[in-house]
Protein backbone atom coordinates (compact mmCIF):
# COMPACT_ATOMS: atom_id res chain seq x y z
CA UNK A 1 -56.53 -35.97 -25.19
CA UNK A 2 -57.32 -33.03 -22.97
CA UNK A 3 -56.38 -35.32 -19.87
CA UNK A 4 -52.95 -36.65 -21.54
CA UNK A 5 -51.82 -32.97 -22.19
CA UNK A 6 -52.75 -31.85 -18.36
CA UNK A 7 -50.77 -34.84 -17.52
CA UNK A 8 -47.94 -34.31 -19.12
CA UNK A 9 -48.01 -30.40 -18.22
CA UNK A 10 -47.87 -31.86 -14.72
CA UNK A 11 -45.08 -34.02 -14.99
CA UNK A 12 -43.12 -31.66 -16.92
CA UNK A 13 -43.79 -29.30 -13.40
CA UNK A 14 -42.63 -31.66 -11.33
CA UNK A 15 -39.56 -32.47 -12.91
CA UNK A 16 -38.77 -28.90 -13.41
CA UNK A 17 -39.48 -28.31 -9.84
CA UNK A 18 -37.31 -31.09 -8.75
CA UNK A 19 -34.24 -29.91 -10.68
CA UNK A 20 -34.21 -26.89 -9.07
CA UNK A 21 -34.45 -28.23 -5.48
CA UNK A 22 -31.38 -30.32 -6.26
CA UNK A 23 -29.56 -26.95 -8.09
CA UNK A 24 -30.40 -24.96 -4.82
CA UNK A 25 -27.05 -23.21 -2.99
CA UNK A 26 -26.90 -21.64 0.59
CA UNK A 27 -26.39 -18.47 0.73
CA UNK A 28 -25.86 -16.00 4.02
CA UNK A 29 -25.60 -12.75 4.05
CA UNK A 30 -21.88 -11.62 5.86
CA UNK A 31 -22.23 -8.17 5.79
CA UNK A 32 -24.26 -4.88 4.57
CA UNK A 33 -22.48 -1.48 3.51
CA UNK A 34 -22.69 1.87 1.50
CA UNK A 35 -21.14 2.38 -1.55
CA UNK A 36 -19.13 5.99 -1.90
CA UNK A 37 -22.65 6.70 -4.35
CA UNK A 38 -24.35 6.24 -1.53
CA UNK A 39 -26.22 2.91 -2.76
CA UNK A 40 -26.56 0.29 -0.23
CA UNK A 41 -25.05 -2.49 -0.98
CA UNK A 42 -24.92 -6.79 0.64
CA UNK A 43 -21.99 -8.90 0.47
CA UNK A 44 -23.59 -12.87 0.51
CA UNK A 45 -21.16 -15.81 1.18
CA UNK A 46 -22.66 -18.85 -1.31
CA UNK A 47 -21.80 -22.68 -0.17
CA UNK A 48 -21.27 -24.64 -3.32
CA UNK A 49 -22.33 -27.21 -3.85
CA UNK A 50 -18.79 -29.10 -4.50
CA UNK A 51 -18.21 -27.84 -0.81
CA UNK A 52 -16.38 -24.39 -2.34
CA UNK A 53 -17.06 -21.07 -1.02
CA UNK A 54 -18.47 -17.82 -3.46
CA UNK A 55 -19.13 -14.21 -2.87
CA UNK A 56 -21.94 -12.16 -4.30
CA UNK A 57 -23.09 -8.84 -3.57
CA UNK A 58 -26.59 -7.41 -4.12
CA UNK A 59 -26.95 -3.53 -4.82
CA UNK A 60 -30.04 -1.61 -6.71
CA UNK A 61 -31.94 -3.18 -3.70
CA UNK A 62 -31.42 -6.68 -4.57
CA UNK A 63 -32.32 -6.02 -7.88
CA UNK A 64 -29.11 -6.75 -9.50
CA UNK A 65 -26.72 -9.40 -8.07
CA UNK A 66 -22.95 -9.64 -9.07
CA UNK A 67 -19.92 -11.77 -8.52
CA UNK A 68 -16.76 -10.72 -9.42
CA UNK A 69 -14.52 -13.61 -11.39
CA UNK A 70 -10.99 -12.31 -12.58
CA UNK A 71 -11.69 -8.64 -11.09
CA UNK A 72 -14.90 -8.48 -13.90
CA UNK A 73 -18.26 -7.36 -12.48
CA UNK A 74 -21.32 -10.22 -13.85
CA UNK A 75 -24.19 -9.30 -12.53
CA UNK A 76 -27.62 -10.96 -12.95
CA UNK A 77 -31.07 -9.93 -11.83
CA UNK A 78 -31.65 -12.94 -9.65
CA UNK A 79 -29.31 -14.35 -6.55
CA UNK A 80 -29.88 -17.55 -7.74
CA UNK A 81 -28.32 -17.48 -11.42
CA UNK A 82 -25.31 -15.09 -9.69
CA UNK A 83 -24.72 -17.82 -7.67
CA UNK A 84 -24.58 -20.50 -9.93
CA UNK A 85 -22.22 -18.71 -11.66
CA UNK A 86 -20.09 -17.64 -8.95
CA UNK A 87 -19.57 -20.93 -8.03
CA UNK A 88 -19.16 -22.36 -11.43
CA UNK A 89 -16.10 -19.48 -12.37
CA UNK A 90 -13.60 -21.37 -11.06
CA UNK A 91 -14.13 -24.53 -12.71
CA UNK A 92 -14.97 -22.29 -15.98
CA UNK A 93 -11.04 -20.49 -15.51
CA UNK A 94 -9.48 -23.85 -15.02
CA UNK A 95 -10.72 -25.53 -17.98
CA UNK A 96 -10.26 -22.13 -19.51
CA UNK A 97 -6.53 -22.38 -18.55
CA UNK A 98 -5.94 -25.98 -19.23
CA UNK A 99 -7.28 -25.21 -22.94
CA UNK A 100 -4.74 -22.90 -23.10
CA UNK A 101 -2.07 -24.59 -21.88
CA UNK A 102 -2.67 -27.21 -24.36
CA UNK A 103 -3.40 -24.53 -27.50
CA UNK A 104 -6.44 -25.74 -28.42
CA UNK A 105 -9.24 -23.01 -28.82
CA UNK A 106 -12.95 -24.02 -28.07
């Protein structure tokens, strides 16, 4: 029993670990600044992976990344989960708009 639950615990990593390779997303940072706080601050261009382009920024020394869809600040605490959503938010407004266009509510 022991060796069928180690065994599936292993698996399970694996799989999990292979996800995320595949969900991975270049990112390269374009530039570095100071906000007028005084907080340093890095703007990161993000390659989709549907060959789109993203923008995230890091501040609170990379401890908080944000995007910026539809002139809101998102921000998350890893560059990974900013990025997936900062290259998901257009796809997320069209099907957003198309909803409305139609008048049905989700």
């Amino acid at each position: 029993m022991r060796t069928f639950t180690l065994l599936l615990f292993f698996a399970g990593s694996l799989f999990a670990n292979t996800a995320l390779a595949e969900a991975r997303l270049d990112i390269e940072k374009t530039k570095t600044g100071i906000l007028p706080s005084g907080e340093f601050y890095s703007l990161y261009n993000v390659n989709c992976q549907d060959s789109s382009s993203a923008a995230v920024v890091s501040m609170d020394r990379q401890r908080q990344w944000c995007f910026s869809p539809d002139g809101e600040l998102s921000c998350f605490s890893t560059a990974q989960k900013a990025s997936q959503m900062a290259c998901a938010a257009p796809n997320l407004a069209a099907a957003e708009g198309a909803s409305e266009e139609t008048g049905r509510t989700n």
